[in-house]
Protein backbone atom coordinates (compact mmCIF):
# COMPACT_ATOMS: atom_id res chain seq x y z
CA UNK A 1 84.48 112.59 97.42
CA UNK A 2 87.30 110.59 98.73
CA UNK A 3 89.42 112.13 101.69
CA UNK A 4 92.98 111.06 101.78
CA UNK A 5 93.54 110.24 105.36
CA UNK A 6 96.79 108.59 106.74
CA UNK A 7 96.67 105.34 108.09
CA UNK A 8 97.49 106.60 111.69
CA UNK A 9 98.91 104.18 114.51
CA UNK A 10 96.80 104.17 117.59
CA UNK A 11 99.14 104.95 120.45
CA UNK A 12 97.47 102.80 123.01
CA UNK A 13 97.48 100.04 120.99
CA UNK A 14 100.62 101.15 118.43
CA UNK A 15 98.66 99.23 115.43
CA UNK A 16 97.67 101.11 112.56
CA UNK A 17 94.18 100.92 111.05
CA UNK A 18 95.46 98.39 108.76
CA UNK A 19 96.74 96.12 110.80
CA UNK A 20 93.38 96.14 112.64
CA UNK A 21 91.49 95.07 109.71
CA UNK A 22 93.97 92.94 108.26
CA UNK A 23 95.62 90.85 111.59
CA UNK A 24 96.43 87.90 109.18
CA UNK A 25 98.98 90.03 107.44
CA UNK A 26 102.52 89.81 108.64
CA UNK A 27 104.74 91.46 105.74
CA UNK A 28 103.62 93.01 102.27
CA UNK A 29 105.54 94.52 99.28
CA UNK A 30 103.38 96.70 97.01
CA UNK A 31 104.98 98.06 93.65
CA UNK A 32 103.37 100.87 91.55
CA UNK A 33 104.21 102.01 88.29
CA UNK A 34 101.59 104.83 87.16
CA UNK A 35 101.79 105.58 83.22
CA UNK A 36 101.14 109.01 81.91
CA UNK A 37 100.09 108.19 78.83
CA UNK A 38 100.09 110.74 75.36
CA UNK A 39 103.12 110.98 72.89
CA UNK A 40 105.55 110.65 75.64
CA UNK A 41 104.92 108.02 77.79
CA UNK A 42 105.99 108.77 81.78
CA UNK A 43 106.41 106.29 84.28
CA UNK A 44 106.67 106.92 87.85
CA UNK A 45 107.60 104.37 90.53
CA UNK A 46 106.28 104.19 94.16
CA UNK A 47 106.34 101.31 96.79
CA UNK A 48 105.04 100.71 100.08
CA UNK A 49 107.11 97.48 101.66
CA UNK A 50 105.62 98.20 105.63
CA UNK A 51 102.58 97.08 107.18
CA UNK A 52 102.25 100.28 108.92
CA UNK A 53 102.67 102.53 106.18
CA UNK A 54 100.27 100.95 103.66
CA UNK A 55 97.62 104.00 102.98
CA UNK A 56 94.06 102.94 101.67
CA UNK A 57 94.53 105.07 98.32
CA UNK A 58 97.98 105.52 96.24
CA UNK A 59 96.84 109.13 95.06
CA UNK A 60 97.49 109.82 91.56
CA UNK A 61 100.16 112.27 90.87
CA UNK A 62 98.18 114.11 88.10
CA UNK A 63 97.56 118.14 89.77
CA UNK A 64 94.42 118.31 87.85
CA UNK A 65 92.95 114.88 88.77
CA UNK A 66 90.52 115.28 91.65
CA UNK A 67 89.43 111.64 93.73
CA UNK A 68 91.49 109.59 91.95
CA UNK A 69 94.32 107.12 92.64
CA UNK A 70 94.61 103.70 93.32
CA UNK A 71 92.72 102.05 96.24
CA UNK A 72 95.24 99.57 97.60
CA UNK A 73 92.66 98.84 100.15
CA UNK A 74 90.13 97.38 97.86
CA UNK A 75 92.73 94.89 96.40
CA UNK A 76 94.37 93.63 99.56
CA UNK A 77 91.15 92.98 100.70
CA UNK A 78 90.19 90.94 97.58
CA UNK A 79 93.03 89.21 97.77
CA UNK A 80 92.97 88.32 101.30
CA UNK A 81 89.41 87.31 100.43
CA UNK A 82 90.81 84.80 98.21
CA UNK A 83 93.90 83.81 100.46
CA UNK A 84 95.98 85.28 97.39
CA UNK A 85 99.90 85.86 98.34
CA UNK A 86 100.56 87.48 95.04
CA UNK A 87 98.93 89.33 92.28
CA UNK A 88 99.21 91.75 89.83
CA UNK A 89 97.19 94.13 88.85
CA UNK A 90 96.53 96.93 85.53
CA UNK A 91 94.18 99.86 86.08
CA UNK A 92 93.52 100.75 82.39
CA UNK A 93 92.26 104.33 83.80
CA UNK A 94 92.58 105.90 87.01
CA UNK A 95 89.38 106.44 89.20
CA UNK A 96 89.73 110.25 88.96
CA UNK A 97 88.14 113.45 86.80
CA UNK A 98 90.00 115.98 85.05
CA UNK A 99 86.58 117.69 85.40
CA UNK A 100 84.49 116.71 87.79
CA UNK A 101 80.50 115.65 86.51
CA UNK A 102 78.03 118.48 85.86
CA UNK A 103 74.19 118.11 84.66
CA UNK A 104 74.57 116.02 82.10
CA UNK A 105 77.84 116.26 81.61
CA UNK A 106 79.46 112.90 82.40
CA UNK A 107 83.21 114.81 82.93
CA UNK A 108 86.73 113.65 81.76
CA UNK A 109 88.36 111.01 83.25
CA UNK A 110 92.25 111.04 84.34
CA UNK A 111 94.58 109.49 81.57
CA UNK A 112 96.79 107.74 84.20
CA UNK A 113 97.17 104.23 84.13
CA UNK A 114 98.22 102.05 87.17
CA UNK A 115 99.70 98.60 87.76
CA UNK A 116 100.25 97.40 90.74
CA UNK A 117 102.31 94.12 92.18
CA UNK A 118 101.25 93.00 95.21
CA UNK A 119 102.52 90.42 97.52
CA UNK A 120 101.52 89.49 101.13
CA UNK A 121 102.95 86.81 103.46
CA UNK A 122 100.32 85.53 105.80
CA UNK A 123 100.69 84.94 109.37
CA UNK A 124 100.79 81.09 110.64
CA UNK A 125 97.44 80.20 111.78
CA UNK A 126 98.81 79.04 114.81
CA UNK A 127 100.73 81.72 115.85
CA UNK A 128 98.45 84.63 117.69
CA UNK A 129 98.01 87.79 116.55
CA UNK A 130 99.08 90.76 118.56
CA UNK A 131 94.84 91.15 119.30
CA UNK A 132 94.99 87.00 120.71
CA UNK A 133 97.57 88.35 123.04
């Protein structure tokens, strides 16, 4: 089960969660586009263009998906990984269930696609962190 938590800053500190795993990040611009997909195609739009308002999981906007989404997480960290600045991304099918798994019953996934552009501007390796402080 995934729990949708906000990326909360810490008030001692005033760094989000985010910023504490990812201190190499100075700026990022993430652009969604989730597709319903069926005779008529919907599209809706969502961005996230602040380090400290980048959540771990773009939830999907379907009411009867349960744990699905997009985990934005995952794919910063694969990109920082790879000291990618940008990428794109297409989620053929989002992680969720329209029915959840029973017995043998393998369930129904969500019909939602994502795609998802990403781009992240690296601090200077010379220049400290607010941790190096």
């Amino acid at each position: 089960m995934i729990i949708m938590v906000p990326d909360t800053p810490d008030y001692l500190s005033g760094t989000t969660c985010f910023e504490k795993k990812y201190p190499q990040i100075t700026d990022i611009s993430i652009s969604i586009t989730e597709t319903k997909s069926g005779l008529k195609r919907e599209y809706l739009q969502a961005g996230y263009h602040d380090v400290k308002k980048v959540p771990g999981i773009h939830p999907c906007s379907n009411p009867k998906c349960r744990e699905g989404g997009l985990d934005i997480h995952r794919i910063i960290g694969d990109m920082v990984t790879k000291n990618q600045s940008n990428h794109e991304i297409r989620l053929r099918s989002c992680i969720g269930y329209t029915t959840l798994p029973r017995g043998n019953s393998p369930g129904t996934r969500c019909s939602r696609d994502f795609t998802a552009r990403v781009q992240i501007a690296y601090r200077d390796s010379a220049q400290p962190t607010s941790s190096d402080k």
